[in-house]
N, C-alpha and C. Protein backbone atom coordinates (compact mmCIF):
# COMPACT_ATOMS: atom_id res chain seq x y z
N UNK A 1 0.99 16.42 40.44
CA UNK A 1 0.61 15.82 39.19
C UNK A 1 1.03 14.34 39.20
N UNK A 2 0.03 13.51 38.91
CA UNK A 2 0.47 11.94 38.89
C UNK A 2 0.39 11.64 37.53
N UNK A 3 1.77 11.11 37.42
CA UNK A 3 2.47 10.19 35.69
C UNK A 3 1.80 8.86 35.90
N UNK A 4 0.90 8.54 34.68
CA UNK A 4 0.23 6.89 34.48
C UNK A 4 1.64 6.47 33.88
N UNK A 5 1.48 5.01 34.41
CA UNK A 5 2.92 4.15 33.65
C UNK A 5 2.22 3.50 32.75
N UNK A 6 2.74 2.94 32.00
CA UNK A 6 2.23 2.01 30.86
C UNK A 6 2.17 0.30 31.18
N UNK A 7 2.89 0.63 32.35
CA UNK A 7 2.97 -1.06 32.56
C UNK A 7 2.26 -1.38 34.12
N UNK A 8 2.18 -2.87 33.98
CA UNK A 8 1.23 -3.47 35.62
C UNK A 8 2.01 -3.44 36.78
N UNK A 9 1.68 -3.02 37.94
CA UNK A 9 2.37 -2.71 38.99
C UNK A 9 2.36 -4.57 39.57
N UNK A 10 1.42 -5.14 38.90
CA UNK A 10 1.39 -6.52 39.48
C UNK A 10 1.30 -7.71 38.24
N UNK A 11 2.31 -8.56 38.42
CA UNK A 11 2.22 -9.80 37.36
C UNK A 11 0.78 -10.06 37.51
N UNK A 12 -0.32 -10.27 36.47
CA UNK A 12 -1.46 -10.65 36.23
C UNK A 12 -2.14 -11.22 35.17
N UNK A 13 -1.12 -12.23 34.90
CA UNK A 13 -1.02 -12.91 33.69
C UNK A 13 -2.21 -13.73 33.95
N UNK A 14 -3.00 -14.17 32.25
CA UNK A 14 -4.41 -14.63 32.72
C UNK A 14 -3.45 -15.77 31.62
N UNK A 15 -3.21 -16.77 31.64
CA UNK A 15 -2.09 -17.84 31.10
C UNK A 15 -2.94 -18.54 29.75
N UNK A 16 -4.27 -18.90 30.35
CA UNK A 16 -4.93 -19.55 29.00
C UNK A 16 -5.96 -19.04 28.15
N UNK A 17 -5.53 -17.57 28.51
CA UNK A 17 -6.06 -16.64 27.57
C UNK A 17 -5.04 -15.64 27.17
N UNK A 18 -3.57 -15.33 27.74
CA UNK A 18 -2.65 -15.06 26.49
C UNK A 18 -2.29 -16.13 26.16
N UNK A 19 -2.46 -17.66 26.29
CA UNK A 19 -1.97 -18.78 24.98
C UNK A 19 -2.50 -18.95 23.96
N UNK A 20 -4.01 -18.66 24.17
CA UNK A 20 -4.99 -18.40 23.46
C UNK A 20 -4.59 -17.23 22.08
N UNK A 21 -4.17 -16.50 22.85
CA UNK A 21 -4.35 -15.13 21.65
C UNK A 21 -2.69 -15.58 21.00
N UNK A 22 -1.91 -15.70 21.66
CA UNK A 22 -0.40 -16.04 21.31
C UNK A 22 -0.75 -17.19 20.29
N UNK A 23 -1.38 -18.13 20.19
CA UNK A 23 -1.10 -19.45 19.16
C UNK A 23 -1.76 -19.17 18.08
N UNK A 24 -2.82 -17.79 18.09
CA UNK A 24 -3.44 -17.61 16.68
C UNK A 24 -2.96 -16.37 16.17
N UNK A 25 -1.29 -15.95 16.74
CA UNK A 25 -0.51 -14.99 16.07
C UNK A 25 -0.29 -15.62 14.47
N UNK A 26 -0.30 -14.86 13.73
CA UNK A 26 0.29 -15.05 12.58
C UNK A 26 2.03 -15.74 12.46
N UNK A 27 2.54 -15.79 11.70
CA UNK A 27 3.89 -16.45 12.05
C UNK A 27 4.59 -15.62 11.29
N UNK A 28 6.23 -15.76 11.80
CA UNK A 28 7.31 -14.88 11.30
C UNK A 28 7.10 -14.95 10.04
N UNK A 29 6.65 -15.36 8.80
CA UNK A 29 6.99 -15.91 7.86
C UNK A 29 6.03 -14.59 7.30
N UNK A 30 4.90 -14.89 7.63
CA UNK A 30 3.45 -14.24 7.29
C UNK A 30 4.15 -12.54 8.01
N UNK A 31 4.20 -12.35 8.94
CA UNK A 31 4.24 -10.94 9.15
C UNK A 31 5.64 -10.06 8.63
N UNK A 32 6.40 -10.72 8.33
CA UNK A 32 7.45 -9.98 7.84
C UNK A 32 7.14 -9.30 6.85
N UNK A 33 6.64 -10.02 5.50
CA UNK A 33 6.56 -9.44 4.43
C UNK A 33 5.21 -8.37 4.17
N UNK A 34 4.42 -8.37 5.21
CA UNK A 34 2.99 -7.79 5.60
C UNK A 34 3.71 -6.55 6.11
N UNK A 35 5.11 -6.48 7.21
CA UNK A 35 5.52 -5.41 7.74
C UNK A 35 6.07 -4.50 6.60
N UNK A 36 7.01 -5.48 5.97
CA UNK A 36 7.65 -4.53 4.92
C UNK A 36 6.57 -3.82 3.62
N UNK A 37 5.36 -4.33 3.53
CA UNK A 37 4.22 -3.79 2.57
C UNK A 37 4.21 -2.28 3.66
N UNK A 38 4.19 -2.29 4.62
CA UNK A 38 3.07 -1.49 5.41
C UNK A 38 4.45 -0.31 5.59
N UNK A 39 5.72 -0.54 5.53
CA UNK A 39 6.84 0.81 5.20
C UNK A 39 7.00 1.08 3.93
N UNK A 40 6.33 -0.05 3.02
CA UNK A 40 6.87 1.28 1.92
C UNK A 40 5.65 1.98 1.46
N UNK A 41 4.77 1.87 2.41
CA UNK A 41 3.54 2.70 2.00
C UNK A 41 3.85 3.95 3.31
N UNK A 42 4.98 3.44 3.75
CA UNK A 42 5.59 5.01 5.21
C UNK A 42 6.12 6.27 4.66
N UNK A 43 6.17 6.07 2.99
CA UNK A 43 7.28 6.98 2.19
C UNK A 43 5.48 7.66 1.99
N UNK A 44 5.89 9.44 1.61
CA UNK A 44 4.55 10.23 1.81
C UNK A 44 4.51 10.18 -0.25
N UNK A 45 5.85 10.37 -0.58
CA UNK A 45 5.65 10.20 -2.19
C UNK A 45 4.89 9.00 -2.94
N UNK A 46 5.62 7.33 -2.03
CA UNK A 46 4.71 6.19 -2.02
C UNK A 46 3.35 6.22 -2.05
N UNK A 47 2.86 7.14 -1.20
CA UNK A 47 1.48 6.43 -0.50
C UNK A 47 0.80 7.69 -1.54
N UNK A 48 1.25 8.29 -1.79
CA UNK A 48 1.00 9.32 -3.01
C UNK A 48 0.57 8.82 -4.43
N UNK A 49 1.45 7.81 -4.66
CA UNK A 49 1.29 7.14 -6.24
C UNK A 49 0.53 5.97 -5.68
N UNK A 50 0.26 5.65 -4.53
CA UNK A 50 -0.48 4.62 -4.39
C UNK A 50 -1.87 4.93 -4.17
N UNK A 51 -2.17 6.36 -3.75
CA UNK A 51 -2.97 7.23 -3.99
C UNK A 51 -3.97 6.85 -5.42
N UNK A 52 -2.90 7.36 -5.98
CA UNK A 52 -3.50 7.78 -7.55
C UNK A 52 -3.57 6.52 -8.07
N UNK A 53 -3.18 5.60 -8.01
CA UNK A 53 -3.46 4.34 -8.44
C UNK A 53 -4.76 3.86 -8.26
N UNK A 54 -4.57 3.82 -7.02
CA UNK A 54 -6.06 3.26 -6.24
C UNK A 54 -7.23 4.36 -7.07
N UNK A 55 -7.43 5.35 -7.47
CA UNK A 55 -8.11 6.19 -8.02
C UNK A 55 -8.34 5.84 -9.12
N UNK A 56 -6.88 5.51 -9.94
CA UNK A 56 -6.80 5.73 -11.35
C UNK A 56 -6.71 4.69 -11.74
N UNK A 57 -6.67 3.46 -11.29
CA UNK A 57 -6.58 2.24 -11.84
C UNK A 57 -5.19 1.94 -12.49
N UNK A 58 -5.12 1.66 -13.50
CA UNK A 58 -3.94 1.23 -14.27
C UNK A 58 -3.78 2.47 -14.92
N UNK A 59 -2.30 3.13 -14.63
CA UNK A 59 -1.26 3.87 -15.06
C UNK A 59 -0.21 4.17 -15.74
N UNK A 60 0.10 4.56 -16.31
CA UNK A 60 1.52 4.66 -16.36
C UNK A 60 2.72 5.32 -16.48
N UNK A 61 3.87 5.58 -16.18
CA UNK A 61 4.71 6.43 -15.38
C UNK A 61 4.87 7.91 -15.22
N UNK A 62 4.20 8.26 -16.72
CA UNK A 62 3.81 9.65 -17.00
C UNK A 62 2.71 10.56 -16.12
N UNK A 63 1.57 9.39 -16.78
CA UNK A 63 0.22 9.78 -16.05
C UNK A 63 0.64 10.09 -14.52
N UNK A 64 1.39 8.94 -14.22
CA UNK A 64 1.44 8.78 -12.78
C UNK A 64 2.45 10.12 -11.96
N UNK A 65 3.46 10.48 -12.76
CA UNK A 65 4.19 11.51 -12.32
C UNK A 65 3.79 12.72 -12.50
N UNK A 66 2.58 13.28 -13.29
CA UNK A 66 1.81 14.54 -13.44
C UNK A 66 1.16 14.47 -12.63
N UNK A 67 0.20 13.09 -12.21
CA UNK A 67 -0.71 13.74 -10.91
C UNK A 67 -0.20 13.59 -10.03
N UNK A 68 0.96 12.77 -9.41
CA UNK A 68 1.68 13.31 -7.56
C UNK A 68 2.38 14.11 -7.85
N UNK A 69 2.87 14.58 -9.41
CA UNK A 69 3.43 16.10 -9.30
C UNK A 69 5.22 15.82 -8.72
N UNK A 70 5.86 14.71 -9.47
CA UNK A 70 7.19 14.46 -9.09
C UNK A 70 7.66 14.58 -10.77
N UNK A 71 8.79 14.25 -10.50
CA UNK A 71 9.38 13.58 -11.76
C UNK A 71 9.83 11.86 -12.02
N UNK A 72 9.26 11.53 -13.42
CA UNK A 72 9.35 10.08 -13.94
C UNK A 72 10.56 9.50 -13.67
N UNK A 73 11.53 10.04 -13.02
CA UNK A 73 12.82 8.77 -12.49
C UNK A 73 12.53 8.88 -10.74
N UNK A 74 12.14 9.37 -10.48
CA UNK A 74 11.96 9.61 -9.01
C UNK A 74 10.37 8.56 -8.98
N UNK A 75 9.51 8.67 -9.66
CA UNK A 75 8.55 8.15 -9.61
C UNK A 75 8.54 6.15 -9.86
N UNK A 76 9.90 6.28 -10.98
CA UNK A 76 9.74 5.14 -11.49
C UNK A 76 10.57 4.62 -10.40
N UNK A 77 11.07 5.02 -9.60
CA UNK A 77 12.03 4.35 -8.22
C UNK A 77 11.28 3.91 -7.17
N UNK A 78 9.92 5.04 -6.83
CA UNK A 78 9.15 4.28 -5.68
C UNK A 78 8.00 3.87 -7.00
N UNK A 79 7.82 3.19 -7.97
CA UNK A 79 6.98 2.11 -8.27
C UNK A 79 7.35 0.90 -8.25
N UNK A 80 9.19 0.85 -8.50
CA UNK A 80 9.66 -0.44 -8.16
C UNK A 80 10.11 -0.59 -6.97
N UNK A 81 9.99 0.14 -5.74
CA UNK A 81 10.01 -0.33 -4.63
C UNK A 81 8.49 -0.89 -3.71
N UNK A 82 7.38 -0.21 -4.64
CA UNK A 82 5.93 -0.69 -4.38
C UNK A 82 6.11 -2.14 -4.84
N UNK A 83 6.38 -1.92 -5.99
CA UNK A 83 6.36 -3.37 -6.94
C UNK A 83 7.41 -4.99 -6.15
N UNK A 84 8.64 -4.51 -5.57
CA UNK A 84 9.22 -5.18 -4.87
C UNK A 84 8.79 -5.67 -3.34
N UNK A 85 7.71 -4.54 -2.94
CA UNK A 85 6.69 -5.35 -1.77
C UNK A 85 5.90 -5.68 -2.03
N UNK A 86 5.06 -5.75 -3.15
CA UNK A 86 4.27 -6.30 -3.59
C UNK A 86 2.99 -5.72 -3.92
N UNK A 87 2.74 -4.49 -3.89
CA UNK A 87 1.96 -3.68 -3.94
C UNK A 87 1.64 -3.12 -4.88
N UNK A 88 2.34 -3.33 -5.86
CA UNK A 88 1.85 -2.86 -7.39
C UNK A 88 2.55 -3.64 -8.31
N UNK A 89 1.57 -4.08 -9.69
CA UNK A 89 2.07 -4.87 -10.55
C UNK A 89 2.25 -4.24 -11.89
N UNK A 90 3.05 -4.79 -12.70
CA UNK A 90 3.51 -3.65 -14.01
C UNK A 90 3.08 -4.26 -14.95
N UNK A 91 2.88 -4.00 -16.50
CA UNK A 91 2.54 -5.25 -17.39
C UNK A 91 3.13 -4.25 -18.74
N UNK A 92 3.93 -5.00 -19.69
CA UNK A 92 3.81 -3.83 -20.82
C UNK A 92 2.96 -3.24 -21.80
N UNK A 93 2.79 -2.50 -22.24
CA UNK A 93 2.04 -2.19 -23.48
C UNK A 93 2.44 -1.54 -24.38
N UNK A 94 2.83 -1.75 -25.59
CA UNK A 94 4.02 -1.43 -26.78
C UNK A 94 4.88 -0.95 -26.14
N UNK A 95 5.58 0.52 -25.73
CA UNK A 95 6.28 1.09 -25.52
C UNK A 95 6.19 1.65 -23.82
N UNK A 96 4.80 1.64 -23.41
CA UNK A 96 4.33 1.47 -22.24
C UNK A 96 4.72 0.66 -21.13
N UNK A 97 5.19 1.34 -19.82
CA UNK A 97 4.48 -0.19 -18.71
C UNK A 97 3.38 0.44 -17.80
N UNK A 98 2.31 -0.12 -17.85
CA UNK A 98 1.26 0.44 -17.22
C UNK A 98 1.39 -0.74 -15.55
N UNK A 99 1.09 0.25 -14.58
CA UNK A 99 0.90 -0.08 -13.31
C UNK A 99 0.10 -0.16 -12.86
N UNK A 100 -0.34 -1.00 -11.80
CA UNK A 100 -2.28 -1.04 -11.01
C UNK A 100 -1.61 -1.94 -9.82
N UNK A 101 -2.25 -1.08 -9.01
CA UNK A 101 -2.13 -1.89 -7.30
C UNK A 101 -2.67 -3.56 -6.99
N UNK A 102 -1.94 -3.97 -6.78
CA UNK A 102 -2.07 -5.24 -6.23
C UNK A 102 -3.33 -5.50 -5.18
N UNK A 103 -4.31 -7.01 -5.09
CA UNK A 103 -4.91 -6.42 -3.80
C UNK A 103 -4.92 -6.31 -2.76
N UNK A 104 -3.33 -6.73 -2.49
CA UNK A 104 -2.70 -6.16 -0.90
C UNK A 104 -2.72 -4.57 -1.24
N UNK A 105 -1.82 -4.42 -2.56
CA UNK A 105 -1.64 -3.07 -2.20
C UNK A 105 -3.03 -1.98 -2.49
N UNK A 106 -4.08 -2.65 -2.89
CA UNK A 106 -5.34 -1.64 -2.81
C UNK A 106 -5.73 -1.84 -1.31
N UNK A 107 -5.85 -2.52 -0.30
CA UNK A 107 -6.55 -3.43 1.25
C UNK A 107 -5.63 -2.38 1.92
N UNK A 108 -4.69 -2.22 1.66
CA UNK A 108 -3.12 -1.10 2.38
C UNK A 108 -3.48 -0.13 2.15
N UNK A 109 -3.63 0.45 1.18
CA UNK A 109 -3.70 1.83 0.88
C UNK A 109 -5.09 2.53 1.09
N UNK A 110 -6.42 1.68 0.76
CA UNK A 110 -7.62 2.01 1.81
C UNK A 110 -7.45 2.44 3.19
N UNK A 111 -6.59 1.06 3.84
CA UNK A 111 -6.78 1.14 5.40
C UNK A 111 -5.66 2.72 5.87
N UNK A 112 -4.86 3.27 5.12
CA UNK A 112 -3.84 3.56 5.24
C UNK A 112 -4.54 5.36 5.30
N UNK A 113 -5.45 5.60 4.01
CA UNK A 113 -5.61 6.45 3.74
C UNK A 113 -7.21 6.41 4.38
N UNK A 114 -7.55 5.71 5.06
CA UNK A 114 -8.91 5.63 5.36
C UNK A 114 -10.39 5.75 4.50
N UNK A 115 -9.92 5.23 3.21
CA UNK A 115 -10.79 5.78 2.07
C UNK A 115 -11.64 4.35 2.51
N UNK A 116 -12.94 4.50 1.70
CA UNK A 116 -13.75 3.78 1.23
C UNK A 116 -13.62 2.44 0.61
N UNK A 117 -13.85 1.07 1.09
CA UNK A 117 -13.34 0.08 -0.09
C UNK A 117 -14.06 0.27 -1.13
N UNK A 118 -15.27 1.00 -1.38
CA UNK A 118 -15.73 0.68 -2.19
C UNK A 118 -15.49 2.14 -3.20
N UNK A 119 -14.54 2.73 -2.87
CA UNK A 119 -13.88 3.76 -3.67
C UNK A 119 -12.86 3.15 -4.73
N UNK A 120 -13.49 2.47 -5.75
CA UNK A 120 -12.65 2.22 -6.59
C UNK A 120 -12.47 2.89 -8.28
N UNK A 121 -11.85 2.53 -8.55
CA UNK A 121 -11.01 3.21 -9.78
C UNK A 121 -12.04 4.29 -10.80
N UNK A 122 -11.23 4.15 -11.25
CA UNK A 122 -11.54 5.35 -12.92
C UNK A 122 -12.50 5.68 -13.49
N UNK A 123 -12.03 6.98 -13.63
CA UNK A 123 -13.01 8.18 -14.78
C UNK A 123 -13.22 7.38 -15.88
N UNK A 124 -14.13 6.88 -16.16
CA UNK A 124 -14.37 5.86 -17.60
C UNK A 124 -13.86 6.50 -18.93
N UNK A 125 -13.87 7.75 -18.56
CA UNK A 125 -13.00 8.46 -19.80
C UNK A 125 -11.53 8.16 -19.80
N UNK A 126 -11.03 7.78 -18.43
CA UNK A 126 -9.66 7.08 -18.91
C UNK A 126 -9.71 5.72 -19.38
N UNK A 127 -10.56 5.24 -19.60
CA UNK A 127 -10.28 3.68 -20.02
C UNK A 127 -10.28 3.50 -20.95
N UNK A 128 -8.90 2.66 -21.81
CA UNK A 128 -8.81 2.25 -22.74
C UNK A 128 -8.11 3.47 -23.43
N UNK A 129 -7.70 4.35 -22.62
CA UNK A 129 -6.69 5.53 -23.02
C UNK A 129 -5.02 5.07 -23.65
N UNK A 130 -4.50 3.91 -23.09
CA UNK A 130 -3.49 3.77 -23.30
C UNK A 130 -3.51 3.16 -25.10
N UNK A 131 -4.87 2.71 -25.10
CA UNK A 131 -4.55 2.32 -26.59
C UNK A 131 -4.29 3.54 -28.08
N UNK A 132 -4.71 4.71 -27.09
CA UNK A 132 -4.60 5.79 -28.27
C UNK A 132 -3.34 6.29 -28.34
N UNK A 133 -1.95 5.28 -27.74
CA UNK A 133 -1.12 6.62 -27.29
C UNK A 133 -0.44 5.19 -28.46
């Protein structure tokens, strides 16, 4: 049985075509905070409420903890860790804070979950729900 290696048995560096691809890397600056979007969508509860977001449009903590089926302090912990990468934004409403994905964090959670971009939000029967509450 023969093991493939992963690496070149011979230096075969093509020089001005990895400088090429190397100088139109993004920069430390740019990929850090792109990396840290892309782990906290690694949590399965995360990518869960980011789920239902992306579905449901603007939420809020209730709604949001009946349909991934957690509880509202557990829930409200990974919305502010979405919210701290940048992936979801909060806004109040009287007594409310309603949540909706950012559009990093909708571009993430498409590519993530392989959905449709053009799978976007809400049952029109939820809209404008928060004003009855």
């Amino acid at each position: 049985m023969t093991v493939e290696r992963d690496s070149c048995d011979l230096l075969c560096l093509d020089l001005p075509h990895a400088e090429e691809i190397r100088t139109g890397l993004p920069a430390p600056a740019t990929v850090e905070p792109a990396a840290a979007a892309a782990r906290a969508l690694g949590d399965p509860t995360r990518l869960t409420i980011a789920a239902a977001l992306h579905t449901g449009g603007e939420l809020c903590v209730c709604d949001v903890s009946w349909v991934a089926g957690h509880a509202k302090n557990l829930v409200s912990h990974h919305l502010r860790q979405l919210k701290t990468a940048g992936l979801v934004t909060s806004r109040r409403d009287g007594k409310l804070v309603m949540y909706q994905l950012t559009a990093q964090g909708r571009a993430l959670t498409t590519a993530v979950l392989g959905l449709s971009a053009d799978a976007t939000t809400a049952d029109p029967a939820l809209e404008g729900r928060a004003d009855e509450r």
